[in-house]
Protein backbone atom coordinates (compact mmCIF):
# COMPACT_ATOMS: atom_id res chain seq x y z
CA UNK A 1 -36.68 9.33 -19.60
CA UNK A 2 -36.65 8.26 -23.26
CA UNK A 3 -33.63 8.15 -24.93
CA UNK A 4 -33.66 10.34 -28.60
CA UNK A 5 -34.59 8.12 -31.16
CA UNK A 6 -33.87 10.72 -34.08
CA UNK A 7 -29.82 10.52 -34.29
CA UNK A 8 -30.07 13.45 -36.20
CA UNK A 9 -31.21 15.54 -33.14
CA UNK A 10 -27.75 13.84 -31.05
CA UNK A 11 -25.39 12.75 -33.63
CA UNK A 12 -23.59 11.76 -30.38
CA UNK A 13 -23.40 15.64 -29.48
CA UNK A 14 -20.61 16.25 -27.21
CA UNK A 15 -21.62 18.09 -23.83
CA UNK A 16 -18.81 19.15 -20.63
CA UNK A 17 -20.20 19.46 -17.30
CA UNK A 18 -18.21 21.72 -15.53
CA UNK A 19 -18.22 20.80 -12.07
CA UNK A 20 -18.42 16.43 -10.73
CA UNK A 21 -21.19 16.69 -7.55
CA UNK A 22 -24.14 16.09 -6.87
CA UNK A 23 -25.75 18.47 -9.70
CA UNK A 24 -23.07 17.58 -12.06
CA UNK A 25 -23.14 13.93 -12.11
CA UNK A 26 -26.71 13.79 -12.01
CA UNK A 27 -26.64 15.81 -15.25
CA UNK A 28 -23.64 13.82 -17.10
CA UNK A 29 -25.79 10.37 -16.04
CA UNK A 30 -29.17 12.01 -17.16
CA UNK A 31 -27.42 13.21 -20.54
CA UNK A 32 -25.90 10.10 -21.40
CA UNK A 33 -29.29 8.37 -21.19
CA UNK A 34 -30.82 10.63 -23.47
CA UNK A 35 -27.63 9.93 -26.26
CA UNK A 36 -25.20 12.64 -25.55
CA UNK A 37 -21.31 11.81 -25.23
CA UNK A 38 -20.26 13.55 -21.71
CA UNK A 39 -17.27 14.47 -20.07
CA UNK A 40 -17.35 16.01 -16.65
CA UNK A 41 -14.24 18.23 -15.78
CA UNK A 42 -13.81 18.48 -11.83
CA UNK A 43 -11.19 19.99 -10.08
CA UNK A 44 -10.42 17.65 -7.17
CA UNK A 45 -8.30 14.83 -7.42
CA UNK A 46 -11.01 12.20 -6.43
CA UNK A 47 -14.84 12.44 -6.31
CA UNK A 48 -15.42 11.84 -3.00
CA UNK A 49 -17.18 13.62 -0.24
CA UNK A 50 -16.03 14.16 3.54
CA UNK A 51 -18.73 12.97 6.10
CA UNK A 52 -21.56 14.91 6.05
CA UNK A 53 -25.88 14.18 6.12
CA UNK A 54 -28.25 15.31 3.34
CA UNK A 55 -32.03 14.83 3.24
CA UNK A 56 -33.68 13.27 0.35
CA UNK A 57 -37.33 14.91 0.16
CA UNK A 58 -39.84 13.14 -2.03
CA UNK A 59 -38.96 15.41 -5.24
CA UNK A 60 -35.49 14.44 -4.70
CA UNK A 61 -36.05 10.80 -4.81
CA UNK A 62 -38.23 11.01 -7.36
CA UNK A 63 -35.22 12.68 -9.22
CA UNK A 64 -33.29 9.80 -8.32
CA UNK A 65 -36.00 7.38 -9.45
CA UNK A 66 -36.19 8.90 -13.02
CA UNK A 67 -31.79 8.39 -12.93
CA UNK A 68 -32.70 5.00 -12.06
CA UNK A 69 -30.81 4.89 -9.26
CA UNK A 70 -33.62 4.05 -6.15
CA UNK A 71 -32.43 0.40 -5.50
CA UNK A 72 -28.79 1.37 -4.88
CA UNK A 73 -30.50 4.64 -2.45
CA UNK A 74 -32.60 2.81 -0.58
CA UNK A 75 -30.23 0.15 0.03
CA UNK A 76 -27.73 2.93 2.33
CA UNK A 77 -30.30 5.53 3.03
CA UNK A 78 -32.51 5.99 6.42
CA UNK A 79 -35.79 6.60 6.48
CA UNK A 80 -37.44 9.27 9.53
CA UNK A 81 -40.42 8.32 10.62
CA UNK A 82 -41.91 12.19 11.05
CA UNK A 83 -40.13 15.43 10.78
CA UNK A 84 -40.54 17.65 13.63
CA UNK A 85 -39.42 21.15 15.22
CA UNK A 86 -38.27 21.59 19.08
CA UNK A 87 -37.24 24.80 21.13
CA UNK A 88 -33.64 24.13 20.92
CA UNK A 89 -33.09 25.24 24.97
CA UNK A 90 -35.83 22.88 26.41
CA UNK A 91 -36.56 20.41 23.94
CA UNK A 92 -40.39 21.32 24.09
CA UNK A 93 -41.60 19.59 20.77
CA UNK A 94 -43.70 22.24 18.54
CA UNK A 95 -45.33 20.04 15.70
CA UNK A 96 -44.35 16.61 14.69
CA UNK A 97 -45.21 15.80 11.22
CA UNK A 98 -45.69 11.49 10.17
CA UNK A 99 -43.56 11.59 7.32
CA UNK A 100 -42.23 7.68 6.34
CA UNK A 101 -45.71 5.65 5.25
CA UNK A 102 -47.46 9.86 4.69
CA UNK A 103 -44.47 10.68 2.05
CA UNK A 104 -44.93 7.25 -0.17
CA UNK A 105 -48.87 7.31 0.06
CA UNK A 106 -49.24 11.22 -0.29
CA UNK A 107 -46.06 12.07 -3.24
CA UNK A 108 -45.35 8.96 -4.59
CA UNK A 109 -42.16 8.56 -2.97
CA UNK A 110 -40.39 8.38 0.53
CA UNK A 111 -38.35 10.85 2.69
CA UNK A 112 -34.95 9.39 2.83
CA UNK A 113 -31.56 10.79 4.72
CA UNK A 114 -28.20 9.43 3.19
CA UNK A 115 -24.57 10.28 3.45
CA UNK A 116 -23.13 12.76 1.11
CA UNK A 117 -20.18 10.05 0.64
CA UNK A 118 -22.45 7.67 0.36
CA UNK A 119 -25.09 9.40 -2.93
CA UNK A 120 -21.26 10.45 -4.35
CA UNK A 121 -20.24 6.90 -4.76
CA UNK A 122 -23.60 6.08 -5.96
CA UNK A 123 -23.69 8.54 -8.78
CA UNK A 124 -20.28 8.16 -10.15
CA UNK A 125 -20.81 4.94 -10.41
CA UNK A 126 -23.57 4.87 -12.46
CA UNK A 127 -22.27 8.02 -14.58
CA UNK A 128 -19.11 5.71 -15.06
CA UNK A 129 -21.50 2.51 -16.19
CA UNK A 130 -23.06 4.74 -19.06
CA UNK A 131 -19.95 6.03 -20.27
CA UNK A 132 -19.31 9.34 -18.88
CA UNK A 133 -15.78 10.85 -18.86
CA UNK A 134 -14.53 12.44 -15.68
CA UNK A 135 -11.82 14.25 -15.86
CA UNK A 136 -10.25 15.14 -12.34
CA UNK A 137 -8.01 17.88 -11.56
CA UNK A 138 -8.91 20.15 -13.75
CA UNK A 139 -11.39 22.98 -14.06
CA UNK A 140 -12.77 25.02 -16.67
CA UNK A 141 -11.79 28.26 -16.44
CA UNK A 142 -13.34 29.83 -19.98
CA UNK A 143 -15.33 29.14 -22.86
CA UNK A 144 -15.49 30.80 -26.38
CA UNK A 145 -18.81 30.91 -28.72
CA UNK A 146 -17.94 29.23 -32.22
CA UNK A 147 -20.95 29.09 -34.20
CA UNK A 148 -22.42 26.01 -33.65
CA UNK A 149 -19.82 24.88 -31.12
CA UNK A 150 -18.10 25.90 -27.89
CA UNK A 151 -14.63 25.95 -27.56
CA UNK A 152 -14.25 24.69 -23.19
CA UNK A 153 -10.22 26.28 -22.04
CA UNK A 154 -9.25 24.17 -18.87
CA UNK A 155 -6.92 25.53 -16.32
CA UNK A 156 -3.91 22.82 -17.59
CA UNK A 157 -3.91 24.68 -20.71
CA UNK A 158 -6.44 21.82 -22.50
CA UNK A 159 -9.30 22.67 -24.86
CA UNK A 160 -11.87 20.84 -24.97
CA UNK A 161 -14.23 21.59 -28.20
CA UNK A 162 -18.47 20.12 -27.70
CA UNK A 163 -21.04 21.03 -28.58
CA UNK A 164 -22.84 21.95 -24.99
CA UNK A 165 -21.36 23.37 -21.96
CA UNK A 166 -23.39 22.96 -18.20
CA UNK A 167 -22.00 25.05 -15.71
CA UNK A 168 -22.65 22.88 -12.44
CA UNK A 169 -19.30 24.32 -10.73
CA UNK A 170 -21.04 25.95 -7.33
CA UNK A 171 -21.68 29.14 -5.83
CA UNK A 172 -18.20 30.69 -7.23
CA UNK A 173 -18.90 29.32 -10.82
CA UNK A 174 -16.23 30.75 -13.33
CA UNK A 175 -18.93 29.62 -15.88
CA UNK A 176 -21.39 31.45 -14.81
CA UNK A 177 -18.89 34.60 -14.28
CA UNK A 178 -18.25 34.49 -17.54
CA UNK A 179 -22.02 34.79 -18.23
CA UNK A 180 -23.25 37.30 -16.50
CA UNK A 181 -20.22 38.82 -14.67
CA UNK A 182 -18.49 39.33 -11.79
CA UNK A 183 -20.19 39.28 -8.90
CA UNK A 184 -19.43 37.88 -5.23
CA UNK A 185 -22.05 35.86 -3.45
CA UNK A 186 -24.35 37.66 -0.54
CA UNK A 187 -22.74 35.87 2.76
CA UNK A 188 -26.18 35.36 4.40
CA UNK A 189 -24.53 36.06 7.94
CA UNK A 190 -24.80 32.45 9.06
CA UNK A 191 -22.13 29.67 9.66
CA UNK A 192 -22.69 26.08 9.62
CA UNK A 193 -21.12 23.61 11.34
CA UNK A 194 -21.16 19.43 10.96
CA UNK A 195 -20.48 16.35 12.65
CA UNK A 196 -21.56 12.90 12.06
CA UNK A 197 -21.42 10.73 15.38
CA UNK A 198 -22.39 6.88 15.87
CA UNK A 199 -25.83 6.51 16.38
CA UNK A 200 -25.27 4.61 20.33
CA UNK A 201 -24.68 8.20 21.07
CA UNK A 202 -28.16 9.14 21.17
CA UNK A 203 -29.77 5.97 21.28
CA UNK A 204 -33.15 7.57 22.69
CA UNK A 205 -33.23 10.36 19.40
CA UNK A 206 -36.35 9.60 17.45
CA UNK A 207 -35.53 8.46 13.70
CA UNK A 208 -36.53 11.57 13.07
CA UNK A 209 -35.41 15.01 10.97
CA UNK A 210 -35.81 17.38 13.71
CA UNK A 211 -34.96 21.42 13.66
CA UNK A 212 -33.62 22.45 16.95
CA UNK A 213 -34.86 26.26 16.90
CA UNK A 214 -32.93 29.04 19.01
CA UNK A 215 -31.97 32.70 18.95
CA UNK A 216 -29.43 33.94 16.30
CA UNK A 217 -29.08 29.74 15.96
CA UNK A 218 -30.63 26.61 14.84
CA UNK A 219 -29.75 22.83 14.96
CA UNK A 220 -30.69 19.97 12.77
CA UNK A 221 -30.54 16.14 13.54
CA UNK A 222 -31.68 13.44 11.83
CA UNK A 223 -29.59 9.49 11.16
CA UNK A 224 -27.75 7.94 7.60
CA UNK A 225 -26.11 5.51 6.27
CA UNK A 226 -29.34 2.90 7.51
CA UNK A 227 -29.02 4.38 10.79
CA UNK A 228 -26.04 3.60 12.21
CA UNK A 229 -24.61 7.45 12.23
CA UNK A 230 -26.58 10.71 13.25
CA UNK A 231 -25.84 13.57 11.18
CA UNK A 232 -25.61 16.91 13.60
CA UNK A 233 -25.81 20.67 11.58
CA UNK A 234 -25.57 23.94 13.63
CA UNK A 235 -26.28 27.23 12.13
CA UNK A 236 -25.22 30.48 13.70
CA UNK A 237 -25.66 34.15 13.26
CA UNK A 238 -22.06 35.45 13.15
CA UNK A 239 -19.56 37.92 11.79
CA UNK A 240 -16.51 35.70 13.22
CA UNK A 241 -15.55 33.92 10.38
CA UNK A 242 -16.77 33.78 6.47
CA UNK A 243 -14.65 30.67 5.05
CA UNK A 244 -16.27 28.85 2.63
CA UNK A 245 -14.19 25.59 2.62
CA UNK A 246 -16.52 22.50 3.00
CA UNK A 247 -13.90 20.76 4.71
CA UNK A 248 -12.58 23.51 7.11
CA UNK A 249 -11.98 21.87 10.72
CA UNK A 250 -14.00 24.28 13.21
CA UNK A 251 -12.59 24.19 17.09
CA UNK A 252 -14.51 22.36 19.35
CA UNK A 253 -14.59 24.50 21.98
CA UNK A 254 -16.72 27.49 19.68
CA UNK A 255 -18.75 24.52 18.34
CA UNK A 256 -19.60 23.71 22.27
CA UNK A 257 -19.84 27.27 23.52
CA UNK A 258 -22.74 27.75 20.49
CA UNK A 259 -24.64 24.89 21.37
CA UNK A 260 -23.53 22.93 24.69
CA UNK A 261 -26.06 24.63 26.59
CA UNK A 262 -29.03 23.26 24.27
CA UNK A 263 -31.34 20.48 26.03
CA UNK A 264 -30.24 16.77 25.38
CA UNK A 265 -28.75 15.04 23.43
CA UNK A 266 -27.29 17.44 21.21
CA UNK A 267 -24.51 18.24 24.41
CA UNK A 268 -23.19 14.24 24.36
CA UNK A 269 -23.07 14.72 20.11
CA UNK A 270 -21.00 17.38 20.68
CA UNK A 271 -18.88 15.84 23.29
CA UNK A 272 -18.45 12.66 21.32
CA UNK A 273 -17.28 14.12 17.99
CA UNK A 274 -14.04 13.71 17.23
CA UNK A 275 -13.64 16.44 14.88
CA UNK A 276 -15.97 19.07 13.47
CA UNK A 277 -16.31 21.09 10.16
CA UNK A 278 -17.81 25.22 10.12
CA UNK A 279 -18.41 26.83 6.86
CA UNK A 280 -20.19 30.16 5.72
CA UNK A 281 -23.20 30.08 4.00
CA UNK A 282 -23.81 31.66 0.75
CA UNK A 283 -26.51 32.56 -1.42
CA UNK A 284 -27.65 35.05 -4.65
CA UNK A 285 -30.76 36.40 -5.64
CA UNK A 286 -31.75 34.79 -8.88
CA UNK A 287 -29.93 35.62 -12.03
CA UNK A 288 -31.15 37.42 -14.77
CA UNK A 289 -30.73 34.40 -17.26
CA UNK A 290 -28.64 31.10 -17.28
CA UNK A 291 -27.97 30.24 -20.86
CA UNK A 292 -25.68 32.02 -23.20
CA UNK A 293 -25.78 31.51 -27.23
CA UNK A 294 -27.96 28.58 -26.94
CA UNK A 295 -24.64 26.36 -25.95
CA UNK A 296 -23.56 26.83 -22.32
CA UNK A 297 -26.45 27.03 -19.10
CA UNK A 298 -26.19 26.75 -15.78
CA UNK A 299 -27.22 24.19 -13.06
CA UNK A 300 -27.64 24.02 -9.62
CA UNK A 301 -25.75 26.37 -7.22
CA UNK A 302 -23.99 27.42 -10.18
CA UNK A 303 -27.58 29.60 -10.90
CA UNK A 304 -29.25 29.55 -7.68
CA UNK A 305 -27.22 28.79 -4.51
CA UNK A 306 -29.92 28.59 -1.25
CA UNK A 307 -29.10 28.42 2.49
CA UNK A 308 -29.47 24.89 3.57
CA UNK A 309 -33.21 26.11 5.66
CA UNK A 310 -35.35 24.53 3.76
CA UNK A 311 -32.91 21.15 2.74
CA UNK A 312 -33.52 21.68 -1.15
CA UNK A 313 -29.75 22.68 -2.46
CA UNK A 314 -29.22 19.27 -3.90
CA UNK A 315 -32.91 18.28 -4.36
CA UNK A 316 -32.92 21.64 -7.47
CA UNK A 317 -29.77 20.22 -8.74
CA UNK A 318 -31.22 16.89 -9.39
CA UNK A 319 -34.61 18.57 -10.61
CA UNK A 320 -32.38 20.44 -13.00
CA UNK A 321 -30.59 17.93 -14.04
CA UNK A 322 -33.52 15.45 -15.31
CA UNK A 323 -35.40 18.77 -16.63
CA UNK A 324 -32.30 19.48 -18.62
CA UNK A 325 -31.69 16.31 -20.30
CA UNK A 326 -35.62 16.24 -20.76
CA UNK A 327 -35.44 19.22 -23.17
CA UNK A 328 -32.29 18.22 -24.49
CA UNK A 329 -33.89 14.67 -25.61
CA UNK A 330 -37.04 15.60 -26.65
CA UNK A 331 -35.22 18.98 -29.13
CA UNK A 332 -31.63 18.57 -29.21
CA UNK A 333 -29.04 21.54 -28.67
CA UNK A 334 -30.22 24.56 -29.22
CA UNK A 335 -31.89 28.05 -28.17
CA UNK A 336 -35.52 26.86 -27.63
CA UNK A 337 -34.70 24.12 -25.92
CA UNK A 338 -32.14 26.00 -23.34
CA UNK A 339 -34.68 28.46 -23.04
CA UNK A 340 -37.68 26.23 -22.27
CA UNK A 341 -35.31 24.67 -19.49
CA UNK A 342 -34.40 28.02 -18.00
CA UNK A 343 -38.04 28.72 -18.05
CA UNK A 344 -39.41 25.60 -16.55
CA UNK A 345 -36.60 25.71 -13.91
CA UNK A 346 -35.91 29.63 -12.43
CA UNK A 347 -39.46 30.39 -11.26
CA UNK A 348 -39.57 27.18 -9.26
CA UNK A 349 -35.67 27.41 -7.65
CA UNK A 350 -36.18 31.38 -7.31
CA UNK A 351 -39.10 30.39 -5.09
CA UNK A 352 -37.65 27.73 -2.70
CA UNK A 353 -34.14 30.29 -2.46
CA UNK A 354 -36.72 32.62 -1.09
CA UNK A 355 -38.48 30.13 1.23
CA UNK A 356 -34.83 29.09 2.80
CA UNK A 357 -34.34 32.15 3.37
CA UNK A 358 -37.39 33.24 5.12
CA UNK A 359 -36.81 29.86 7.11
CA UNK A 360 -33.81 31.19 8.78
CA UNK A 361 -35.94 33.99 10.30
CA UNK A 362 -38.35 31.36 11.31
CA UNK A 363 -35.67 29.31 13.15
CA UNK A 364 -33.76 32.10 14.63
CA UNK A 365 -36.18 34.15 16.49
CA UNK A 366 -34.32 35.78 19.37
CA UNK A 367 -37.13 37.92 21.32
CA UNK A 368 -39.20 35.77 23.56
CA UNK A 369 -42.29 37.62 22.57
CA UNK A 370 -41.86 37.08 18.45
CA UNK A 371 -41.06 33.06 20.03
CA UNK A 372 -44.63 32.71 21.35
CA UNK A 373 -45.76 34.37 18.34
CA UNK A 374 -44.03 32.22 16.05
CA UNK A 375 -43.85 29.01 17.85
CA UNK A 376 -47.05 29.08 19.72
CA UNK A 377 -49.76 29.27 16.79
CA UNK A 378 -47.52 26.30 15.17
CA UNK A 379 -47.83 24.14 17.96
CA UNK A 380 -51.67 25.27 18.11
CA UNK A 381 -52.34 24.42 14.48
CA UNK A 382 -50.43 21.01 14.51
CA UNK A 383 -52.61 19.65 17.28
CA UNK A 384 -56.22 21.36 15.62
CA UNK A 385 -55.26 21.56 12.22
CA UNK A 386 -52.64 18.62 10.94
CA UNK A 387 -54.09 18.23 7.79
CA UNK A 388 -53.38 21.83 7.19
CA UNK A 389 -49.89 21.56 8.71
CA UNK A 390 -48.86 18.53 6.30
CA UNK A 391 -50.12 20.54 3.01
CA UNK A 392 -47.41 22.90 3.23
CA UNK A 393 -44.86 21.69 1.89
CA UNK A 394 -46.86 19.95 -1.12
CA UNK A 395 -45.76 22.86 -3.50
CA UNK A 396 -42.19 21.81 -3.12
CA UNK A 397 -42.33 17.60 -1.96
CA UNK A 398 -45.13 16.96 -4.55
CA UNK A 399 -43.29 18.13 -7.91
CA UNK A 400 -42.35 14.93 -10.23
CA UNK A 401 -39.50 15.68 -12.74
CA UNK A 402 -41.17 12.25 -14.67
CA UNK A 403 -44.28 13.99 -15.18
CA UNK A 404 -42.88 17.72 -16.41
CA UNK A 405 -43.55 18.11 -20.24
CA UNK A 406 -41.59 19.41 -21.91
């Protein structure tokens, strides 16, 4: 990423991120490479993050990479060694894909799983080391259009005048509100739950990202922080319960009546978690626009929240983030260069929200027959046709934010 050169284009232009995770501070850290003064306003008290897994696919890393943040990633991540799909019931493995030494050689980067905690720390570390402002508990609540400036109104009554606002502020962003209006989420019917258990657990479970597939349900598996944990995510069609809270404690007993039954060893992570987490899962269909008067856009699930199906929620954020600053660098604030973001990003994120949400349908088939019609010609093409099998998720692994023009 090459920082502006031509201080007339910056003139240390003053941009607020609303919202301090894992879209945000990728932003404020890609922004403040580029020249820009940032402050990022987030309403918790602390940036931290509760335990909970997220996968790194190659375009993610490669996000990372351009932040210049790989060393510090690699140094706490884990890395699978193939990604793979079982019947969630019996185990019976459907395809395996080799995904550690196939991901470097094939995108130009590895597959990597790391603690949410853990990529938190990371980033607002390094967004600290280039200067960023955080400001915590606070969030913005409004903004007003002034000519060339926007006017930021906090909810403790502060104003906070720059020349750029980024709505990264989530699924329920007031920012983007304000935008384009009200309008509440689609719940997608699903709940998720989460635990994180010690890896001695399980010490047979491949090091492996594996999607436990099941009717009305799904499971996903797969180890962080180098290992030593393994990260457990259940997803269930139900009208029980719509919370949204991240951190919401779920009861044990509903975790084990959804999946206690399933073949081992997702019954002993169950048993051995301490506590678990549910939450509902929310999405949108893709918004009409995310930029207003060529001084406030969106970012992340602020503009395109997905169902965690196809693990790409915080992969677009970072993608959006290095695109962003990318336009911002190379033409300063302004229309065109909002624009040519917006337009570079909403036709790639509009397509992977629809592939997560196809996925759940793939996952989740309940009628034996549509199983064997699902399942069956995957298992068949991964043992005839591998190379097929590993091209298709090139559309979405293979794309390098460093080589986007802009």
């Amino acid at each position: 990423m090459t920082p502006v050169t031509d201080r007339s284009i910056s003139h240390r232009m003053k941009i607020v991120i609303a919202g301090g995770g894992i879209g945000g501070l990728s932003a404020a850290i890609a922004l403040s490479k580029v020249g820009y003064e940032v402050e990022v306003v987030e309403r918790a008290a602390a940036l931290t993050e509760v335990g909970a897994g997220i996968q790194l696919s190659p375009n993610a890393v490669m996000g990372l990479t351009a932040l210049g943040l790989i060393d510090p990633i690699l140094a706490v991540s884990s890395r699978p060694e193939t990604l793979e799909m079982r019947i969630g019931r019996t185990g019976e493995k459907v395809f395996s894909i080799p995904i550690a030494r196939e991901s470097k050689q094939r995108y130009g980067a590895p597959y990597l799983h790391i603690h949410r905690a853990d990529l938190i720390e990371i980033l607002k570390r390094a967004a600290e080391f280039a200067g960023v402002k955080v400001r915590l508990g606070a969030r913005v609540s409004a903004y007003v259009l002034d000519g060339a400036s926007v006017r930021v109104g906090l909810d403790t009554g502060n104003i906070l005048p720059c020349d750029l606002l980024v709505g990264a502020d989530g699924v329920r962003s007031t920012v983007r509100q304000q935008m384009i209006g009200p309008e509440d989420p689609r719940y997608t019917g699903a709940v998720a739950w989460r635990i994180t258990v010690p890896a001695d657990v399980a010490p047979d479970l491949p090091q492996a990202a594996i999607v436990w597939a099941g009717p009305g349900r799904h499971a996903v598996t797969y180890r962080i922080r180098r290992g030593e944990l393994i990260n457990f995510v259940g997803v269930v069609e139900t009208e029980r319960w719509r919370g949204e809270s991240w951190d919401q404690p779920g009861d044990p007993a509903d975790l084990a009546h959804d999946f206690g039954d399933w073949a081992p060893p997702i019954p002993d992570l169950i048993a051995s978690a301490g506590t678990c987490f549910v939450w509902a899962l929310f999405d949108r269909d893709p918004l009409p626009r995310w930029c207003d008067g060529g001084r406030v856009t969106l970012l992340g699930d602020a503009c395109h929240p997905m169902p965690p199906f196809q693990a790409q929620g915080a992969a677009m954020a970072i993608e959006d983030a290095v695109i962003l600053a990318k336009c911002l660098g190379q033409h300063g604030v302004s229309e065109a260069s909002l624009a040519r973001y917006e337009g570079l990003r909403r036709p790639r994120t509009a397509r992977v929200q629809a592939s997560a949400r196809n996925n759940m349908g793939v996952f989740h088939r309940s009628n034996p027959l549509t199983q064997a019609a699902t399942y069956g010609p995957m298992k068949l093409a991964d043992r005839l046709f591998p190379a097929f099998v590993r091209t298709r998720q090139d559309w979405i692994y293979a794309y390098d934010v460093r080589k986007i023009a802009v």
